[in-house]
PDB file of N, CA and C in Angstrom:
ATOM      1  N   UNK A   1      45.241  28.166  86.380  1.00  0.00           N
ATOM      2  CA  UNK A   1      44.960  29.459  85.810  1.00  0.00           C
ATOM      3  C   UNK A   1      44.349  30.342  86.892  1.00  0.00           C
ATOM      4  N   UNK A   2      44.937  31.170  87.483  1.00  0.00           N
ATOM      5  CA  UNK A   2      44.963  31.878  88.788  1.00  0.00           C
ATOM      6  C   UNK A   2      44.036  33.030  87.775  1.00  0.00           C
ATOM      7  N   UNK A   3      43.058  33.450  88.858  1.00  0.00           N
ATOM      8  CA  UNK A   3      41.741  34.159  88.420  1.00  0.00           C
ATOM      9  C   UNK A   3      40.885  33.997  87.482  1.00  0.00           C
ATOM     10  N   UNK A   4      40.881  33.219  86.794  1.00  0.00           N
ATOM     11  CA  UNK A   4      40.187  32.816  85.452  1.00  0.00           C
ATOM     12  C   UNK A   4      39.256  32.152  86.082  1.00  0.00           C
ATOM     13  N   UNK A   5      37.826  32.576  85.012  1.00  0.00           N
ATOM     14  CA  UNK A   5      36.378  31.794  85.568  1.00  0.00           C
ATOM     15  C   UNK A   5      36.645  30.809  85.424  1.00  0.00           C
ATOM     16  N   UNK A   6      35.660  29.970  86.544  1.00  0.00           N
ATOM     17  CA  UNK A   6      35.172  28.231  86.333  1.00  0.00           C
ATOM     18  C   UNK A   6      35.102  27.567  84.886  1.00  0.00           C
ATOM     19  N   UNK A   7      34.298  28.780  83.777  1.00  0.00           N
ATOM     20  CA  UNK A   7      34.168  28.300  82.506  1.00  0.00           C
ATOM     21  C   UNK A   7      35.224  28.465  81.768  1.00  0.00           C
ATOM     22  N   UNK A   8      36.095  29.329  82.097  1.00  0.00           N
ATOM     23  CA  UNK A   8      37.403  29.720  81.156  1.00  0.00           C
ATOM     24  C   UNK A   8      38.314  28.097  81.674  1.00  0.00           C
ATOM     25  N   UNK A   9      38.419  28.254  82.839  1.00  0.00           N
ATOM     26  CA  UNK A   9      39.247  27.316  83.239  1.00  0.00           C
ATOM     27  C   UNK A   9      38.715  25.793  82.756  1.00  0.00           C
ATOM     28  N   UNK A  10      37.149  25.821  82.580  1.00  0.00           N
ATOM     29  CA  UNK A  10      36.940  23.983  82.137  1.00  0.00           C
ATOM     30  C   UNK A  10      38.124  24.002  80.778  1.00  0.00           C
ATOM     31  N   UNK A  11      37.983  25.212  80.081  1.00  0.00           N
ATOM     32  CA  UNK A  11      38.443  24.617  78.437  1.00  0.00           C
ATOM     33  C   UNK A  11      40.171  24.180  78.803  1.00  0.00           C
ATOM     34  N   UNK A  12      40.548  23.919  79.561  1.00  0.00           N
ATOM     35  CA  UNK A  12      42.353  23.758  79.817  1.00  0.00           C
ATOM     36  C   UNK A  12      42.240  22.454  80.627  1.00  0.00           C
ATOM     37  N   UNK A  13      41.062  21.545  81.115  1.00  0.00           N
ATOM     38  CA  UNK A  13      40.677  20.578  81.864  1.00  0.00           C
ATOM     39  C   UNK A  13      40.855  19.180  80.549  1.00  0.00           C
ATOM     40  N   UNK A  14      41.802  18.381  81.529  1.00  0.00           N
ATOM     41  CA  UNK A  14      42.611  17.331  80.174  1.00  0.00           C
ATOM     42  C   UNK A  14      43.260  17.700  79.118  1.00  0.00           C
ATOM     43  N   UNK A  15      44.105  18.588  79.031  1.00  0.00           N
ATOM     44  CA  UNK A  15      44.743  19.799  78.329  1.00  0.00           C
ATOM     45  C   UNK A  15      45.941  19.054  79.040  1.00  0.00           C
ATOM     46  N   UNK A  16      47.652  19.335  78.021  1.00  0.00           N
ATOM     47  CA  UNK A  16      48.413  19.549  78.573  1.00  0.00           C
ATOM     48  C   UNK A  16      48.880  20.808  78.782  1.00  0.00           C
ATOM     49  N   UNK A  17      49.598  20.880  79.754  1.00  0.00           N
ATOM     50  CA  UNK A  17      50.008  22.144  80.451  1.00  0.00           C
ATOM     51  C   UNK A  17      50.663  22.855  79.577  1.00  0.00           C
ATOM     52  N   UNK A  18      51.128  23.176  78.516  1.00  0.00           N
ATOM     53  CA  UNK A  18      51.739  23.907  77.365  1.00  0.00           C
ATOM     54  C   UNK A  18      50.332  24.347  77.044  1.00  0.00           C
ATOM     55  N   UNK A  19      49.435  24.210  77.150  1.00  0.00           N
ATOM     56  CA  UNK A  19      48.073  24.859  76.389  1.00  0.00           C
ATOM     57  C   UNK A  19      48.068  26.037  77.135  1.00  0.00           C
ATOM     58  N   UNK A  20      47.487  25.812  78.746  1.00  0.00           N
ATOM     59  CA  UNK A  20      47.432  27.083  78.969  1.00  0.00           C
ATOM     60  C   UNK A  20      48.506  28.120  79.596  1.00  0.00           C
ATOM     61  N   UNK A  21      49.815  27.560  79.310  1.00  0.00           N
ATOM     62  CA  UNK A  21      50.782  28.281  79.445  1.00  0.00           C
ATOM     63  C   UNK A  21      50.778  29.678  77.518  1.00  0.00           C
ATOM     64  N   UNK A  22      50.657  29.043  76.599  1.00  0.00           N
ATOM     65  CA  UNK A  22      50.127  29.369  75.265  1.00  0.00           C
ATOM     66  C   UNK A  22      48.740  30.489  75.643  1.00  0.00           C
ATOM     67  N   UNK A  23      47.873  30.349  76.229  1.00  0.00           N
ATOM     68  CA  UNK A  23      46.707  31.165  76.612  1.00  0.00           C
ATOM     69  C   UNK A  23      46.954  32.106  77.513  1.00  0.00           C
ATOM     70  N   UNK A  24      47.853  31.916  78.671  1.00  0.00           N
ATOM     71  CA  UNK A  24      48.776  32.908  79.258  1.00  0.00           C
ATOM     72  C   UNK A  24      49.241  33.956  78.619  1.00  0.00           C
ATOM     73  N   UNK A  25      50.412  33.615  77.819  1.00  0.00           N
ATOM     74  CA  UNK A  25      51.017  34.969  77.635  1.00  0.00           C
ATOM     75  C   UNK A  25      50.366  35.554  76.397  1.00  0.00           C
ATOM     76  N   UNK A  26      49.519  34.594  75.638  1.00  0.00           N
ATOM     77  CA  UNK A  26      48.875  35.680  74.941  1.00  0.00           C
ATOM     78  C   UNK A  26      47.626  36.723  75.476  1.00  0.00           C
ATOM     79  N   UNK A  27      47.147  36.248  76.515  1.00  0.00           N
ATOM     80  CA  UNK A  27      46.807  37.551  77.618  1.00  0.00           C
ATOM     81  C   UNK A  27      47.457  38.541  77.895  1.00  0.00           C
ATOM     82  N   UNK A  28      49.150  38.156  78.215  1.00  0.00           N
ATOM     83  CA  UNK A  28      49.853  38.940  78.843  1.00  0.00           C
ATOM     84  C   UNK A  28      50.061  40.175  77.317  1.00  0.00           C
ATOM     85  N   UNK A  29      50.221  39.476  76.132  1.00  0.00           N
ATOM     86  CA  UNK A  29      50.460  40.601  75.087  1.00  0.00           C
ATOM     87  C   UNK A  29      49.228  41.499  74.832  1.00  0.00           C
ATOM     88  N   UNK A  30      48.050  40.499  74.667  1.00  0.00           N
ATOM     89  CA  UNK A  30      46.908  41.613  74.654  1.00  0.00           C
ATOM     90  C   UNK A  30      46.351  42.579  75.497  1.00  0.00           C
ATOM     91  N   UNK A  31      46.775  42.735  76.897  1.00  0.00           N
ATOM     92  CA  UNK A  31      46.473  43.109  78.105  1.00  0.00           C
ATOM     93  C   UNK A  31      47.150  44.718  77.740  1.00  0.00           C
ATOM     94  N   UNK A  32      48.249  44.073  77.055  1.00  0.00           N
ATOM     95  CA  UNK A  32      49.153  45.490  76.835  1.00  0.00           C
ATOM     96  C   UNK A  32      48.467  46.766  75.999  1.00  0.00           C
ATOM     97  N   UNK A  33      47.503  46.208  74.959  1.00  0.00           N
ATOM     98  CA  UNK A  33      46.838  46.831  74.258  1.00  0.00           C
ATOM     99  C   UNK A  33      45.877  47.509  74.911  1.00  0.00           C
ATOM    100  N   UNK A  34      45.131  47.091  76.491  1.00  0.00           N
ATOM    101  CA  UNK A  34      44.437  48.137  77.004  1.00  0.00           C
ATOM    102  C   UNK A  34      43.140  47.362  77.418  1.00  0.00           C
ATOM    103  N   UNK A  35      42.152  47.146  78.188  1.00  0.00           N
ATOM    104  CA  UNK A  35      41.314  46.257  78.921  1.00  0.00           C
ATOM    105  C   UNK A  35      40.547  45.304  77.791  1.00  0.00           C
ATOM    106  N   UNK A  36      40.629  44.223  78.407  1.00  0.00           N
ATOM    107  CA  UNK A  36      39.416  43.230  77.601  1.00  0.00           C
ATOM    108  C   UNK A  36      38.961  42.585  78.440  1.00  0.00           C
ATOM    109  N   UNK A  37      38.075  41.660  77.690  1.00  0.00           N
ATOM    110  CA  UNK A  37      37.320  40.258  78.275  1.00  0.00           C
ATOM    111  C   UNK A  37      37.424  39.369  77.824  1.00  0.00           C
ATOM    112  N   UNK A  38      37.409  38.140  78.829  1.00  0.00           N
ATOM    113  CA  UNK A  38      37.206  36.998  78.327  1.00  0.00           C
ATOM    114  C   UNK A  38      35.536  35.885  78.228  1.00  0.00           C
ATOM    115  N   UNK A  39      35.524  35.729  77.204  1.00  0.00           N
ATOM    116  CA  UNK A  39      34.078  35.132  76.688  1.00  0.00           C
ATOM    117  C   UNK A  39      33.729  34.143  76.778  1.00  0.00           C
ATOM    118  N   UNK A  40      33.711  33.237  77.734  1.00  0.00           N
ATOM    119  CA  UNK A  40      33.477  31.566  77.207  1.00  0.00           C
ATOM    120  C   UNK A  40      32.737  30.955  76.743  1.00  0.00           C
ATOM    121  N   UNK A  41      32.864  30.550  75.753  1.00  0.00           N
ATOM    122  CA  UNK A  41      31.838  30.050  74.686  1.00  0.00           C
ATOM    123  C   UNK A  41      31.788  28.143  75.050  1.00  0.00           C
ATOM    124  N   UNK A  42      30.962  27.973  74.505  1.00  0.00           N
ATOM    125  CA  UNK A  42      31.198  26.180  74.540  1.00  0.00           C
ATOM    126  C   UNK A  42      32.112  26.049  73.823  1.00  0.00           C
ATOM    127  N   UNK A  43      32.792  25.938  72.997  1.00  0.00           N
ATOM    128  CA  UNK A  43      33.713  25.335  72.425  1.00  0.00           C
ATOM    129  C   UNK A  43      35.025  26.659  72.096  1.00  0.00           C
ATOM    130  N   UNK A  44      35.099  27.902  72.896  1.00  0.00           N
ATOM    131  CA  UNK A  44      36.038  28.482  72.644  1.00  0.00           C
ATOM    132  C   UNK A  44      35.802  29.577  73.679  1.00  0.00           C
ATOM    133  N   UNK A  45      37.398  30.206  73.861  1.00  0.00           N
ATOM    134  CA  UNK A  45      37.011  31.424  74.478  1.00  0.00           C
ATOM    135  C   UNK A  45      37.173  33.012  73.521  1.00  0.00           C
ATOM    136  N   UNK A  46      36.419  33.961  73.417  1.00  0.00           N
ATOM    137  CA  UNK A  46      36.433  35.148  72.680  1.00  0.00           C
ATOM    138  C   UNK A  46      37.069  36.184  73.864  1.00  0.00           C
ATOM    139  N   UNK A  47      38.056  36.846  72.972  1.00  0.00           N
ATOM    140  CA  UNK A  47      38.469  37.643  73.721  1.00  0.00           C
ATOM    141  C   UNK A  47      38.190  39.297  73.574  1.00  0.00           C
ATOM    142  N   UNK A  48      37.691  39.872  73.955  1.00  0.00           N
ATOM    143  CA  UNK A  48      36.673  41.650  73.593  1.00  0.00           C
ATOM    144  C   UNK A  48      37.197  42.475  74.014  1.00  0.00           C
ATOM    145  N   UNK A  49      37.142  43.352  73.012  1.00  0.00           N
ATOM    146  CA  UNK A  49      37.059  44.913  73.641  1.00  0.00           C
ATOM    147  C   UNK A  49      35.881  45.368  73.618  1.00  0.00           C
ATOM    148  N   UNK A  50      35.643  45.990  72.642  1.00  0.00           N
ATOM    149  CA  UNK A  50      34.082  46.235  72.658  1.00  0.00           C
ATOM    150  C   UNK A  50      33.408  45.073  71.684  1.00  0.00           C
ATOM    151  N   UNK A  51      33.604  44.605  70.514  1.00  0.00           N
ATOM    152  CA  UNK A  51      33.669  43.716  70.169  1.00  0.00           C
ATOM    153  C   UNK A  51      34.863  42.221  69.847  1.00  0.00           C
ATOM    154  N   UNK A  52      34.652  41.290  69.647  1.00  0.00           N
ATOM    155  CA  UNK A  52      35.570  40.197  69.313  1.00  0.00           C
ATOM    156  C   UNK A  52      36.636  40.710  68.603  1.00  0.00           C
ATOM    157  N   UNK A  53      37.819  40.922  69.201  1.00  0.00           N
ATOM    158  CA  UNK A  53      39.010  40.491  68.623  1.00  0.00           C
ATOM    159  C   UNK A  53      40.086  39.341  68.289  1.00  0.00           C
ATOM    160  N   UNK A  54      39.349  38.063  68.980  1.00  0.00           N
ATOM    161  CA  UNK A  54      40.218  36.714  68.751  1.00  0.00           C
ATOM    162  C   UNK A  54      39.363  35.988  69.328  1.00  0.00           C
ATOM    163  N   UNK A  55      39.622  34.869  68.814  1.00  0.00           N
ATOM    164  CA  UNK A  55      38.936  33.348  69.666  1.00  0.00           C
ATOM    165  C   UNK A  55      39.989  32.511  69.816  1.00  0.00           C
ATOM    166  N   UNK A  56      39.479  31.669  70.853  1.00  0.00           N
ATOM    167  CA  UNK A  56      40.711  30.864  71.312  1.00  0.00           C
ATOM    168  C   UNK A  56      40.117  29.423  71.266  1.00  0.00           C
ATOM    169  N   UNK A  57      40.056  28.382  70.612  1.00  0.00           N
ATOM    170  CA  UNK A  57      40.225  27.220  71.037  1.00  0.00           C
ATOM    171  C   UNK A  57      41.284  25.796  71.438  1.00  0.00           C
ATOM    172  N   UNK A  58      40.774  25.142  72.352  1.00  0.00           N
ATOM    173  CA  UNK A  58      42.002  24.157  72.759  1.00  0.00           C
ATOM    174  C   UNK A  58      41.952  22.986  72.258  1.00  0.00           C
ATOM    175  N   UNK A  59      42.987  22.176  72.049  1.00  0.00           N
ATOM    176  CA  UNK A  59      43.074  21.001  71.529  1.00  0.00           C
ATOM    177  C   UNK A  59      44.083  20.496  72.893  1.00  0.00           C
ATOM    178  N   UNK A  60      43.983  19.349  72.210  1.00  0.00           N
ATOM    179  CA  UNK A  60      44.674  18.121  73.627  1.00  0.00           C
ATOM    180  C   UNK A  60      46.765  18.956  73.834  1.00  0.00           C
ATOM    181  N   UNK A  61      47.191  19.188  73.037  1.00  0.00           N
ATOM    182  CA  UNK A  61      48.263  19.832  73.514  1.00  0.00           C
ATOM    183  C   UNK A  61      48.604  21.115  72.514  1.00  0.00           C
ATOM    184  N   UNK A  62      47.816  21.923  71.597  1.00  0.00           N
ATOM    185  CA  UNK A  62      48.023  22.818  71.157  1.00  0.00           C
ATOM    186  C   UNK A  62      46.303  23.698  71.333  1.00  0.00           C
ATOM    187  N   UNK A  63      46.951  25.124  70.716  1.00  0.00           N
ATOM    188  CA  UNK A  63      45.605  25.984  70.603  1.00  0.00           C
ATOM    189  C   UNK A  63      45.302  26.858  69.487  1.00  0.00           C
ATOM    190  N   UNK A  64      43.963  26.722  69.109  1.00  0.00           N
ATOM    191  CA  UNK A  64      44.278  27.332  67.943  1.00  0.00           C
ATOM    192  C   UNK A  64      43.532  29.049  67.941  1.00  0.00           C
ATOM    193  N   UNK A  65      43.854  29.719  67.942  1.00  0.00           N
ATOM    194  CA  UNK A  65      43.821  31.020  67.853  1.00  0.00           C
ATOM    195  C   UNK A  65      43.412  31.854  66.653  1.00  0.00           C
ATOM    196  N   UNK A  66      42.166  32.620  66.494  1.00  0.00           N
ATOM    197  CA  UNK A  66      41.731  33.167  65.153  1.00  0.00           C
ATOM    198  C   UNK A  66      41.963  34.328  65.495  1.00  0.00           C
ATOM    199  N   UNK A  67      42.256  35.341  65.024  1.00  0.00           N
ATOM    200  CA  UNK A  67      42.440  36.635  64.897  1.00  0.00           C
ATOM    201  C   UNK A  67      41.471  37.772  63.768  1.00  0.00           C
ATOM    202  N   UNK A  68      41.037  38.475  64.390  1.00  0.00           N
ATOM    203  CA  UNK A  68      40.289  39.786  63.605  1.00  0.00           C
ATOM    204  C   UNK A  68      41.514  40.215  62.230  1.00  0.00           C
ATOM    205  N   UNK A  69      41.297  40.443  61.290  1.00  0.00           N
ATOM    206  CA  UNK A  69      41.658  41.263  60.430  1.00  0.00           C
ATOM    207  C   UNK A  69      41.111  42.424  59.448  1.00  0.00           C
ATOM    208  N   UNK A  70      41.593  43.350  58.835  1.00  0.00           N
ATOM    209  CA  UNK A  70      40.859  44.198  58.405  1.00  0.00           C
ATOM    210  C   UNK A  70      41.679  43.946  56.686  1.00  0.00           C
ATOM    211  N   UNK A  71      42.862  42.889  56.698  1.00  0.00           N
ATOM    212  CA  UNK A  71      43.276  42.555  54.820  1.00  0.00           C
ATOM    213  C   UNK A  71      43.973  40.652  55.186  1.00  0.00           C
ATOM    214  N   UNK A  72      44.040  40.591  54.531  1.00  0.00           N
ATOM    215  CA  UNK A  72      44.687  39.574  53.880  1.00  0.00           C
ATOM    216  C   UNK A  72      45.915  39.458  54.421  1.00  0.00           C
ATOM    217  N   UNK A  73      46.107  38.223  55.116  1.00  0.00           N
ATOM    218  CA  UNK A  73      47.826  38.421  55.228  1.00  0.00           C
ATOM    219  C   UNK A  73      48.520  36.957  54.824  1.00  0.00           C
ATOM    220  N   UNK A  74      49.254  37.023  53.963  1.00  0.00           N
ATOM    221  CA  UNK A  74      50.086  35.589  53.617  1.00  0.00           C
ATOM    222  C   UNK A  74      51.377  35.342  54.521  1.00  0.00           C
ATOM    223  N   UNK A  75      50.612  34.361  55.244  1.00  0.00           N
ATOM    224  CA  UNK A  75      52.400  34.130  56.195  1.00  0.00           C
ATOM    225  C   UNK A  75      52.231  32.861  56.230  1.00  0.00           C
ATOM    226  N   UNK A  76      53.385  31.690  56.325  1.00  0.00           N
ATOM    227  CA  UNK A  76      53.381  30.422  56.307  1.00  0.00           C
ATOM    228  C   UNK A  76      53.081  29.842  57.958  1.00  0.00           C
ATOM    229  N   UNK A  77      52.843  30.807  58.777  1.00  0.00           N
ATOM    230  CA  UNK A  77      52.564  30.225  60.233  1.00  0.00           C
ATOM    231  C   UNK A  77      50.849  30.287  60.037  1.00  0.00           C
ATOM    232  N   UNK A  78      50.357  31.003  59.134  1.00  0.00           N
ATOM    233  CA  UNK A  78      48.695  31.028  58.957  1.00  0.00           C
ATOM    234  C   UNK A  78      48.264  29.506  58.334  1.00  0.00           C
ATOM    235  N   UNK A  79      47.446  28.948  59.502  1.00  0.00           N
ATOM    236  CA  UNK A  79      46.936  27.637  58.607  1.00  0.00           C
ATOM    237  C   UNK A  79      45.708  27.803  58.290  1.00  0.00           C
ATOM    238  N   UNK A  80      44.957  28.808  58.198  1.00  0.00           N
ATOM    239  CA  UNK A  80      43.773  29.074  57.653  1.00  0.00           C
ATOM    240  C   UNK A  80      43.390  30.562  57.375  1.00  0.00           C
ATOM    241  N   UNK A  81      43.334  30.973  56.246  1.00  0.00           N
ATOM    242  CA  UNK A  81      42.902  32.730  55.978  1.00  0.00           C
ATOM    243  C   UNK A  81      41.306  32.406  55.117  1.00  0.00           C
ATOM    244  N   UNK A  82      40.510  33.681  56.401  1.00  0.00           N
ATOM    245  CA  UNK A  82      38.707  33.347  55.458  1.00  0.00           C
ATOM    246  C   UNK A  82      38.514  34.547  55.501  1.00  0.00           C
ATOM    247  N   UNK A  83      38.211  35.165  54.154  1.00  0.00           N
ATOM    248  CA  UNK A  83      37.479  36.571  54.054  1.00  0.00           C
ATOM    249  C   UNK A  83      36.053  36.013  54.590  1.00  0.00           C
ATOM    250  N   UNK A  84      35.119  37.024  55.747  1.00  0.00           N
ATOM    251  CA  UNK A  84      33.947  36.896  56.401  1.00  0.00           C
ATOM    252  C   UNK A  84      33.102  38.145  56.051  1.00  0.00           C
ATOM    253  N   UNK A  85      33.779  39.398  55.283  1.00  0.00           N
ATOM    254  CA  UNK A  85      32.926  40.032  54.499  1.00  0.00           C
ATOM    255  C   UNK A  85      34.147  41.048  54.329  1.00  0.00           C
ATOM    256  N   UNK A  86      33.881  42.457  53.190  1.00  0.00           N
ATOM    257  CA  UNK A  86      33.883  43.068  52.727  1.00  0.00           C
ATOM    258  C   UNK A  86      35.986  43.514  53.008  1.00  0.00           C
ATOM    259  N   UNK A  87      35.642  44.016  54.007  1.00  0.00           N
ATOM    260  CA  UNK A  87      37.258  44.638  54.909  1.00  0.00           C
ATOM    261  C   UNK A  87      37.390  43.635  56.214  1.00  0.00           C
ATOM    262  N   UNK A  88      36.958  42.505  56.394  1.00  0.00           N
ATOM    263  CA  UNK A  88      37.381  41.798  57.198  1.00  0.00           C
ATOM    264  C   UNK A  88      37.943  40.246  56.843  1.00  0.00           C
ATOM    265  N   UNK A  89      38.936  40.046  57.746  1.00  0.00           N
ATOM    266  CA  UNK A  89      39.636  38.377  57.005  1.00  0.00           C
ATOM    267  C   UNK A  89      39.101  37.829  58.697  1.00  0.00           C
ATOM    268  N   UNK A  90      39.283  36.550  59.377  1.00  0.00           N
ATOM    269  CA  UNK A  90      39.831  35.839  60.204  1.00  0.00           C
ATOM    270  C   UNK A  90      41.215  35.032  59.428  1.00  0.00           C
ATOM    271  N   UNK A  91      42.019  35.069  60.637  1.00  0.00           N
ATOM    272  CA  UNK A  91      43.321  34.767  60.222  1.00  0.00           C
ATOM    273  C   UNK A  91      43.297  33.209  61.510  1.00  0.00           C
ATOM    274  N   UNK A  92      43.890  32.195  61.319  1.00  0.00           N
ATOM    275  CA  UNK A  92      43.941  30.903  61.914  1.00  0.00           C
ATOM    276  C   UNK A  92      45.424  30.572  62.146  1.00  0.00           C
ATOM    277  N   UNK A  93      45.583  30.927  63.555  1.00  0.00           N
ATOM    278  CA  UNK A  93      47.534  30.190  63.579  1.00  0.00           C
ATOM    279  C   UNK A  93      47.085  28.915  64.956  1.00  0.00           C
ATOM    280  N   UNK A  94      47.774  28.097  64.392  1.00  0.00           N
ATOM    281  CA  UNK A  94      48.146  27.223  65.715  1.00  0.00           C
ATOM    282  C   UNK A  94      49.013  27.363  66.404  1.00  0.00           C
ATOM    283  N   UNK A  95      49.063  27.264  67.761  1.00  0.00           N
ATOM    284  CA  UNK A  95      50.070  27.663  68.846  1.00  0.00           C
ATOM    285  C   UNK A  95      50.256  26.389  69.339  1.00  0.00           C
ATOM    286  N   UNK A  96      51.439  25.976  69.540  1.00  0.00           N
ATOM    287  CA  UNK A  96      51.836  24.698  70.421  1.00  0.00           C
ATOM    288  C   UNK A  96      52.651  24.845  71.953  1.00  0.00           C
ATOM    289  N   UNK A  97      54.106  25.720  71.375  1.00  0.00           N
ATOM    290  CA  UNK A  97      54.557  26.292  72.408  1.00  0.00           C
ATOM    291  C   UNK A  97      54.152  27.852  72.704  1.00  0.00           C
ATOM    292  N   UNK A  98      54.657  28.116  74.310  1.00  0.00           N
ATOM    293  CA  UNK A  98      54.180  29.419  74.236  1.00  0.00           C
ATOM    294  C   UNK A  98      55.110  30.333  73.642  1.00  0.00           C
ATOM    295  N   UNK A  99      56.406  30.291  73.087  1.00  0.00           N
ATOM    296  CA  UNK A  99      57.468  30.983  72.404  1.00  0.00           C
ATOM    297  C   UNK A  99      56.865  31.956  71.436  1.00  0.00           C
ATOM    298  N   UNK A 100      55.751  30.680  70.748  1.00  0.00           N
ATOM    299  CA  UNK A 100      54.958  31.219  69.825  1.00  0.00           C
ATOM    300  C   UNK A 100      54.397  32.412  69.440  1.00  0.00           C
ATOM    301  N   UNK A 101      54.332  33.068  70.746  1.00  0.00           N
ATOM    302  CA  UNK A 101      54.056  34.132  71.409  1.00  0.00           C
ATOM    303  C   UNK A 101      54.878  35.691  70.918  1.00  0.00           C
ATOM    304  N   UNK A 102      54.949  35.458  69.804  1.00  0.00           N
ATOM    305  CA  UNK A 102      56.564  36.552  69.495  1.00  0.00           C
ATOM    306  C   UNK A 102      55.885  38.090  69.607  1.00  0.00           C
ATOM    307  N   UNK A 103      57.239  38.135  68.777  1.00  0.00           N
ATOM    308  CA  UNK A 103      57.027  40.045  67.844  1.00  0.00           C
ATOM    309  C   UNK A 103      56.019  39.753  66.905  1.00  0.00           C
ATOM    310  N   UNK A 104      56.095  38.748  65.828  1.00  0.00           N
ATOM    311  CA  UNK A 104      54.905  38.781  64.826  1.00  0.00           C
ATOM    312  C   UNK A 104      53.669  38.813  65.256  1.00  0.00           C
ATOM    313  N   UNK A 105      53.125  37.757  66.046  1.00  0.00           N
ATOM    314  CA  UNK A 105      52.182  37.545  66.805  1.00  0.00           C
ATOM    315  C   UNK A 105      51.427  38.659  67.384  1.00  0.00           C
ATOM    316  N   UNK A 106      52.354  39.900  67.989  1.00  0.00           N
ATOM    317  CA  UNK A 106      52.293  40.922  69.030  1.00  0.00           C
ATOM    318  C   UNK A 106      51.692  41.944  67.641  1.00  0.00           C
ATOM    319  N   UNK A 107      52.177  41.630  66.927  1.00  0.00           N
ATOM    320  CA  UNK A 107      51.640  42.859  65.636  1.00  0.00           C
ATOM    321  C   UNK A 107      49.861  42.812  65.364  1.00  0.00           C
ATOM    322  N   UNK A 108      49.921  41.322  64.965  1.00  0.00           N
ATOM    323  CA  UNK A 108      48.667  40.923  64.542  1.00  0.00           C
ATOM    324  C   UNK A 108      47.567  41.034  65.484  1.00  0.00           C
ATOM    325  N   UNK A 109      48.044  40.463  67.021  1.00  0.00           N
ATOM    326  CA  UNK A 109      47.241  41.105  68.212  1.00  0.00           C
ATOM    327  C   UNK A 109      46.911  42.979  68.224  1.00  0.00           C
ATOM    328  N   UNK A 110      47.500  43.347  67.970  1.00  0.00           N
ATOM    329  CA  UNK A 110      47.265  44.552  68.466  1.00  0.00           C
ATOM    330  C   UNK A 110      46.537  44.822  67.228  1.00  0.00           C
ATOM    331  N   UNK A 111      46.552  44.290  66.028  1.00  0.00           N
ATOM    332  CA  UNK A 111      45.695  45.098  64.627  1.00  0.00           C
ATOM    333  C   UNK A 111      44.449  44.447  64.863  1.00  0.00           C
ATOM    334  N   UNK A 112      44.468  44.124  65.289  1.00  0.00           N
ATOM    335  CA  UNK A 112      43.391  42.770  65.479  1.00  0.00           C
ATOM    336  C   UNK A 112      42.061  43.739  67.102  1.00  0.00           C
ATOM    337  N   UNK A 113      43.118  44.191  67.543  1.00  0.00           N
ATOM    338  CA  UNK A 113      42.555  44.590  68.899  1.00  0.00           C
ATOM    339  C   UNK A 113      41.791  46.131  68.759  1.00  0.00           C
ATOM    340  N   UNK A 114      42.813  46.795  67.420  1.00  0.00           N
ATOM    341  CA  UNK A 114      42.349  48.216  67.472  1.00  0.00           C
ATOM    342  C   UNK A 114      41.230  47.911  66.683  1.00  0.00           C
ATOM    343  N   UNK A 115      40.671  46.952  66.007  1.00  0.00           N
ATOM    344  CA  UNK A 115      39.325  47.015  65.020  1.00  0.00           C
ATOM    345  C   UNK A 115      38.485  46.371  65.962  1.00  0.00           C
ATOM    346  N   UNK A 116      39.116  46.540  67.318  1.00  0.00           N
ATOM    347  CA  UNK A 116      37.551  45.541  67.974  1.00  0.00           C
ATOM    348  C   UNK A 116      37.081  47.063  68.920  1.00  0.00           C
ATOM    349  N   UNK A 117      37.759  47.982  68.610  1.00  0.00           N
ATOM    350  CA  UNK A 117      37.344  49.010  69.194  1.00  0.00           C
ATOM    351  C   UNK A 117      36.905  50.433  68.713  1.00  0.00           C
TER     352      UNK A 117
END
């Protein structure tokens, strides 16, 4: 992972390489939306604008990815939907390959990105 901190980079350490190929291009889609950061947490990385718009954690060959929401969304790639108050959901997809990475994906990133700003 070319430029990524020491701490970003531990979480991809005993990882297979589909993980952070998966953490890649979903940089590359959110990047599009306009500057962020990356957060490293102990057990995840947060990704900001001004506030959290996604978290990222890794598992041994997939990642699981939460997303900001401002409703409810029923899709069968969501393996976890939690209202966290009033007008906000977290939304839970697992990523295995980076394909994963689509048009749908690219939607939810960016709704996800304009409420972190």
């Amino acid at each position: 992972m070319v430029g990524a901190s020491k701490a970003v980079q531990s979480h991809f350490r005993e990882k297979d390489a589909n993980v952070a190929a998966i953490y890649t291009a979903i940089l590359a889609v959110a990047r599009r939306f306009g500057p962020l950061r990356e957060d490293p947490k102990k057990t995840s990385i947060h990704l900001v604008r001004k506030t959290a718009f996604a978290g990222v954690a890794t598992q041994k060959s997939a990642l699981i990815l939460t997303l900001k929401s401002d409703r409810d969304v029923r899709n069968k790639r969501l393996r976890k939907r939690e209202q966290v108050s009033a007008n906000r959901w977290h939304l839970e997809i697992k990523l295995e390959t980076p394909d994963q990475v689509d048009g749908e994906l690219f939607g939810w990133l960016g709704r996800a990105y304009s409420l972190a700003g």
